[in-house]
PDB file of N, CA and C in Angstrom:
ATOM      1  N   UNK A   1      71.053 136.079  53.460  1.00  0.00           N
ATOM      2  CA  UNK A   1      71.139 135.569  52.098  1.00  0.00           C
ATOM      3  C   UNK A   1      71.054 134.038  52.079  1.00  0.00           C
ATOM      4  N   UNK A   2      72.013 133.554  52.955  1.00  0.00           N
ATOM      5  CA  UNK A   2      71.495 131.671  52.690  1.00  0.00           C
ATOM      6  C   UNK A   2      70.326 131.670  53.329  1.00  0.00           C
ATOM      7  N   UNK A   3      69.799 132.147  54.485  1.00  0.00           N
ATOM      8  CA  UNK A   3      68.447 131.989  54.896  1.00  0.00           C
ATOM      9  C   UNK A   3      67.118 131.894  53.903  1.00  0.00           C
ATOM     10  N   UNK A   4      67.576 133.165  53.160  1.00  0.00           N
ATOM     11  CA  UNK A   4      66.582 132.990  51.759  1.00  0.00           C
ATOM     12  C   UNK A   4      66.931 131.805  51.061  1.00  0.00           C
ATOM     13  N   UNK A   5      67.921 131.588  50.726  1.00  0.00           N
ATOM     14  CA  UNK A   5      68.581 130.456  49.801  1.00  0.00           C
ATOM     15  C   UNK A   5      67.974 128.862  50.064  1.00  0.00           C
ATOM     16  N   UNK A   6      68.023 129.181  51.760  1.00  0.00           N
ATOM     17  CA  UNK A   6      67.597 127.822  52.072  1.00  0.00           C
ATOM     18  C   UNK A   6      65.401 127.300  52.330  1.00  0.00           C
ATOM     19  N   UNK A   7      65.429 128.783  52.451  1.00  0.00           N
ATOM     20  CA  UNK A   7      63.839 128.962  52.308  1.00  0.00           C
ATOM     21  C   UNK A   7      63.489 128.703  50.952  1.00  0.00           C
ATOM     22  N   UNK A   8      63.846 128.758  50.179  1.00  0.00           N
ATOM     23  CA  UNK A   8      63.192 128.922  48.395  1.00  0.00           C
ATOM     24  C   UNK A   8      63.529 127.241  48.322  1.00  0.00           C
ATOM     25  N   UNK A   9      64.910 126.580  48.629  1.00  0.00           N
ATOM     26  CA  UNK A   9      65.244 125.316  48.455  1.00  0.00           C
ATOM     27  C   UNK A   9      64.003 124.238  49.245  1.00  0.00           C
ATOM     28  N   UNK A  10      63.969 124.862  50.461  1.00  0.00           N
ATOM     29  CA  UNK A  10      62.737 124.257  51.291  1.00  0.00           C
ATOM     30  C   UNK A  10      61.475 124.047  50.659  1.00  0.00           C
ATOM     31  N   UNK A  11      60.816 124.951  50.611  1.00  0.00           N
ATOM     32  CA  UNK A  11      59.833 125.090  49.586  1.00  0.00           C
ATOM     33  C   UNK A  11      59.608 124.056  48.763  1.00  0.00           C
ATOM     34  N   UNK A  12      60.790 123.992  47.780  1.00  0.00           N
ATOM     35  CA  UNK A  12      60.553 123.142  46.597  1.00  0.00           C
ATOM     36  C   UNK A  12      61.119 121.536  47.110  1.00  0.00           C
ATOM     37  N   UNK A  13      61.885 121.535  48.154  1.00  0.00           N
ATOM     38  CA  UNK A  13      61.902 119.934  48.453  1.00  0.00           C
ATOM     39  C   UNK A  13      61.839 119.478  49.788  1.00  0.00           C
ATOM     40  N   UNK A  14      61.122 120.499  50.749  1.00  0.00           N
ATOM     41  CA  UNK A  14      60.633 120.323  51.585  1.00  0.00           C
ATOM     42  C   UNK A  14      59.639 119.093  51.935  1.00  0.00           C
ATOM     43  N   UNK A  15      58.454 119.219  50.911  1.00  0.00           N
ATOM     44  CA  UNK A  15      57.318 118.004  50.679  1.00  0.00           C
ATOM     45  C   UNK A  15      57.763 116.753  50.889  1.00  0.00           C
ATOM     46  N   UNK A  16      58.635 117.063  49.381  1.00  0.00           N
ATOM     47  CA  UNK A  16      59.325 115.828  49.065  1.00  0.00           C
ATOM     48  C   UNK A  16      60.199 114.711  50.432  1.00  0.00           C
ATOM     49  N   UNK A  17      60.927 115.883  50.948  1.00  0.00           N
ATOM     50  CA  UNK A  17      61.893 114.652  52.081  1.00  0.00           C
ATOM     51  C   UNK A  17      60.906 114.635  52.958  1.00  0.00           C
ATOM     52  N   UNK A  18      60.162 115.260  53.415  1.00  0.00           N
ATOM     53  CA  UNK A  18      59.105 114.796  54.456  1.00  0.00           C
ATOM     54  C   UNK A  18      58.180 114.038  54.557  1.00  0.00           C
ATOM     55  N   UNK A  19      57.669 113.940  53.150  1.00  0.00           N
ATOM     56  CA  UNK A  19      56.745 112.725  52.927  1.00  0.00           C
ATOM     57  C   UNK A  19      57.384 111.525  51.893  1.00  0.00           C
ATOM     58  N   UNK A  20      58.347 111.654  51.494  1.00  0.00           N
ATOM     59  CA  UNK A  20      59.104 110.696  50.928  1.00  0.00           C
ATOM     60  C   UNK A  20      59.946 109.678  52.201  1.00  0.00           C
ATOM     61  N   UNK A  21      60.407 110.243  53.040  1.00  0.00           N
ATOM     62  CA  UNK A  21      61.550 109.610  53.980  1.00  0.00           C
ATOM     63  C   UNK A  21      60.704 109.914  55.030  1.00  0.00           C
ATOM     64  N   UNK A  22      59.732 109.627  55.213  1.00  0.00           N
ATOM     65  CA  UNK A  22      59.103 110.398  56.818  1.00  0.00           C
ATOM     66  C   UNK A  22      59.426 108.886  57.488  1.00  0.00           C
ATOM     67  N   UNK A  23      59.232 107.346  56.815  1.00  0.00           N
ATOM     68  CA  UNK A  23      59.519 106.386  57.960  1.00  0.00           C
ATOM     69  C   UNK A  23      61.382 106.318  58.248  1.00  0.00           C
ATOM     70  N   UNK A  24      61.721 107.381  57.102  1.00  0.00           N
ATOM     71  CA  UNK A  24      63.554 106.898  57.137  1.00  0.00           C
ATOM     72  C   UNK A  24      63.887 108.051  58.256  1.00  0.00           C
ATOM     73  N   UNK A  25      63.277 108.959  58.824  1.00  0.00           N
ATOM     74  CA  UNK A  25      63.311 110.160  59.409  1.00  0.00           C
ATOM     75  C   UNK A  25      62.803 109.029  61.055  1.00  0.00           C
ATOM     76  N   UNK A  26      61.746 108.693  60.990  1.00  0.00           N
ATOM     77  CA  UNK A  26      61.629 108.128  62.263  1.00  0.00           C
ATOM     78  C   UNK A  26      62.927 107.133  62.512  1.00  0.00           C
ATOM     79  N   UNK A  27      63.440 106.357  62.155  1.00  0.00           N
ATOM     80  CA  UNK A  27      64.657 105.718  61.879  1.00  0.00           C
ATOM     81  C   UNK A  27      65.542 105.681  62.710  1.00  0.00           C
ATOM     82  N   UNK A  28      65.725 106.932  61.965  1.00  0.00           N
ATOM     83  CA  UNK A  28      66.852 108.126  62.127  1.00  0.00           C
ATOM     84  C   UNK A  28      66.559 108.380  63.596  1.00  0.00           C
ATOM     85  N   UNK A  29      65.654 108.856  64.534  1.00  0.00           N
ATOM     86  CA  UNK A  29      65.399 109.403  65.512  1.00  0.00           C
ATOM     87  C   UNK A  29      65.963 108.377  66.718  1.00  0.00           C
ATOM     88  N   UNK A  30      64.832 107.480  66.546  1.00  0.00           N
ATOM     89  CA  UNK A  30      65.224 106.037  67.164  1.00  0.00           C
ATOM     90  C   UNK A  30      66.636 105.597  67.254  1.00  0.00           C
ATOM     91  N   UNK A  31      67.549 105.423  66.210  1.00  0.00           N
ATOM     92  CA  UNK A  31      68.190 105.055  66.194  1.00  0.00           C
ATOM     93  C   UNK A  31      69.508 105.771  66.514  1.00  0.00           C
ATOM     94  N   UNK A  32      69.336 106.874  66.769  1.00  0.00           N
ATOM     95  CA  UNK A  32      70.149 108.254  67.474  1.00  0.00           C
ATOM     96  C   UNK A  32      69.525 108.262  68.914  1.00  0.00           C
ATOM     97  N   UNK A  33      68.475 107.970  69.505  1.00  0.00           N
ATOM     98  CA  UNK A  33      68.497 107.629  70.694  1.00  0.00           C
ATOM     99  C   UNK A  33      68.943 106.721  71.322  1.00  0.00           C
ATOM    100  N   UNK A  34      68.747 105.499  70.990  1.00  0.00           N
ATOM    101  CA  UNK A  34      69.710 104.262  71.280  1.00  0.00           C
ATOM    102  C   UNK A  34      71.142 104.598  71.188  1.00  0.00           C
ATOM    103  N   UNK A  35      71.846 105.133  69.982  1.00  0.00           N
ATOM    104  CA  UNK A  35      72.834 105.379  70.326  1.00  0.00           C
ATOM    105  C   UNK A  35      73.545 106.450  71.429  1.00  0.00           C
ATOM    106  N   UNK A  36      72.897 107.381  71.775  1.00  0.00           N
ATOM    107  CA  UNK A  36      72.699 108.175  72.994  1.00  0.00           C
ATOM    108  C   UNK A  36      72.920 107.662  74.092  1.00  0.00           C
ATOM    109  N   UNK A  37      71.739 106.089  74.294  1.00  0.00           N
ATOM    110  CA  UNK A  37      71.569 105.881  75.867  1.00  0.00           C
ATOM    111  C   UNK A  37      73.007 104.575  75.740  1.00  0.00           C
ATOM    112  N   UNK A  38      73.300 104.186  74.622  1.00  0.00           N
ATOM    113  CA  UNK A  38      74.510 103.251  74.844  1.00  0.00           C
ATOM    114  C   UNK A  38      75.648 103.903  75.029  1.00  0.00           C
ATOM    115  N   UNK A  39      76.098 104.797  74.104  1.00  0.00           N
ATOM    116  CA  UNK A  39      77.304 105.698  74.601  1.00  0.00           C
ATOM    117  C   UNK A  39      77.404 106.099  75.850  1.00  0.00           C
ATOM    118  N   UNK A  40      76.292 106.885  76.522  1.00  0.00           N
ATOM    119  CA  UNK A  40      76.668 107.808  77.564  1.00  0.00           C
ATOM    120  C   UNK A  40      75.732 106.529  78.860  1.00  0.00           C
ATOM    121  N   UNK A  41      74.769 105.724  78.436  1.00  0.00           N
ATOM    122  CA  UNK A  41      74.329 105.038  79.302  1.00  0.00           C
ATOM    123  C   UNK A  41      73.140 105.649  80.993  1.00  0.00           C
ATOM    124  N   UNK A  42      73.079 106.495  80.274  1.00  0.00           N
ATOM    125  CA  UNK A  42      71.483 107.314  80.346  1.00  0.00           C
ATOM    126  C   UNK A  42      72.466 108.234  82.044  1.00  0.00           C
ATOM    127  N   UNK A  43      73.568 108.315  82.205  1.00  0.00           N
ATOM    128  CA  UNK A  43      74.493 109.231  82.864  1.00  0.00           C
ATOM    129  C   UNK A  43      75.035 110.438  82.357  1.00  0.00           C
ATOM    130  N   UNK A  44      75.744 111.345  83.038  1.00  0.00           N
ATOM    131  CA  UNK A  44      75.732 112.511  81.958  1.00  0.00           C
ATOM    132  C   UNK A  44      77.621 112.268  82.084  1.00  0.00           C
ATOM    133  N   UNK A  45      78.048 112.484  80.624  1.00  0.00           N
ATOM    134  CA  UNK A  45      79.180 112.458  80.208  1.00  0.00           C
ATOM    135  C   UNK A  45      80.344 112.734  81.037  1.00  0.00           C
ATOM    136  N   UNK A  46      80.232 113.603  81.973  1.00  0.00           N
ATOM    137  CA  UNK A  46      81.450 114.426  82.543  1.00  0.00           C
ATOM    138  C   UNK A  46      81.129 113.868  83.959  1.00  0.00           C
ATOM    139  N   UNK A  47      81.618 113.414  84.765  1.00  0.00           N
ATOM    140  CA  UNK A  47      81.280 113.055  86.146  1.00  0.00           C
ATOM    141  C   UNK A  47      81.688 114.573  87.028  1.00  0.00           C
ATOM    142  N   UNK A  48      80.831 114.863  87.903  1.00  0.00           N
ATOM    143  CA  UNK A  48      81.101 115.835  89.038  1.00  0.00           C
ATOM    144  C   UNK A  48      82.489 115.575  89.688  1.00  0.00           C
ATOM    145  N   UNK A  49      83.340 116.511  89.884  1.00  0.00           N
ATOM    146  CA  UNK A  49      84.136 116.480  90.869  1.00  0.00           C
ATOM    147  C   UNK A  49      83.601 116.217  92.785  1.00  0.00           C
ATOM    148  N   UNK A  50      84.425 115.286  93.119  1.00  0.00           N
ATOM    149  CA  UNK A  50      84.385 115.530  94.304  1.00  0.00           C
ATOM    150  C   UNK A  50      84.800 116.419  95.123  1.00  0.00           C
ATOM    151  N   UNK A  51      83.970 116.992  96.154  1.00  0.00           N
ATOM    152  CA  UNK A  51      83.920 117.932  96.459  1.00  0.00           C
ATOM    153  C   UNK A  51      84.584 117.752  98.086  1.00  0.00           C
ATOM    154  N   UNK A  52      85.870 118.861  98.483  1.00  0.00           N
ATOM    155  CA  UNK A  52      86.705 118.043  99.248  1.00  0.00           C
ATOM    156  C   UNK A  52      86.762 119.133 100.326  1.00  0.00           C
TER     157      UNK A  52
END
């Protein structure tokens, strides 16, 4: 039921945010990657245990 809900909503403003915000969407991408590689600093979050 929301699947439909959100398909019929798509439809009708689908166009719209995609070609309205498509440079605010690249932005967005960029600027969620940077924040990615500064937070975690291109390492992965959890360090391995040493193994004893």
């Amino acid at each position: 039921m929301a699947g439909r809900a959100f398909a019929s909503w798509w439809s009708k403003m689908g166009p719209y945010y995609t070609k309205a915000y498509q440079e605010m969407w690249v932005g967005i991408g960029i600027m969620s990657y940077l924040y990615y590689k500064v937070s975690y600093g291109g390492t992965k979050a959890v360090k391995e245990k040493p193994s004893h």
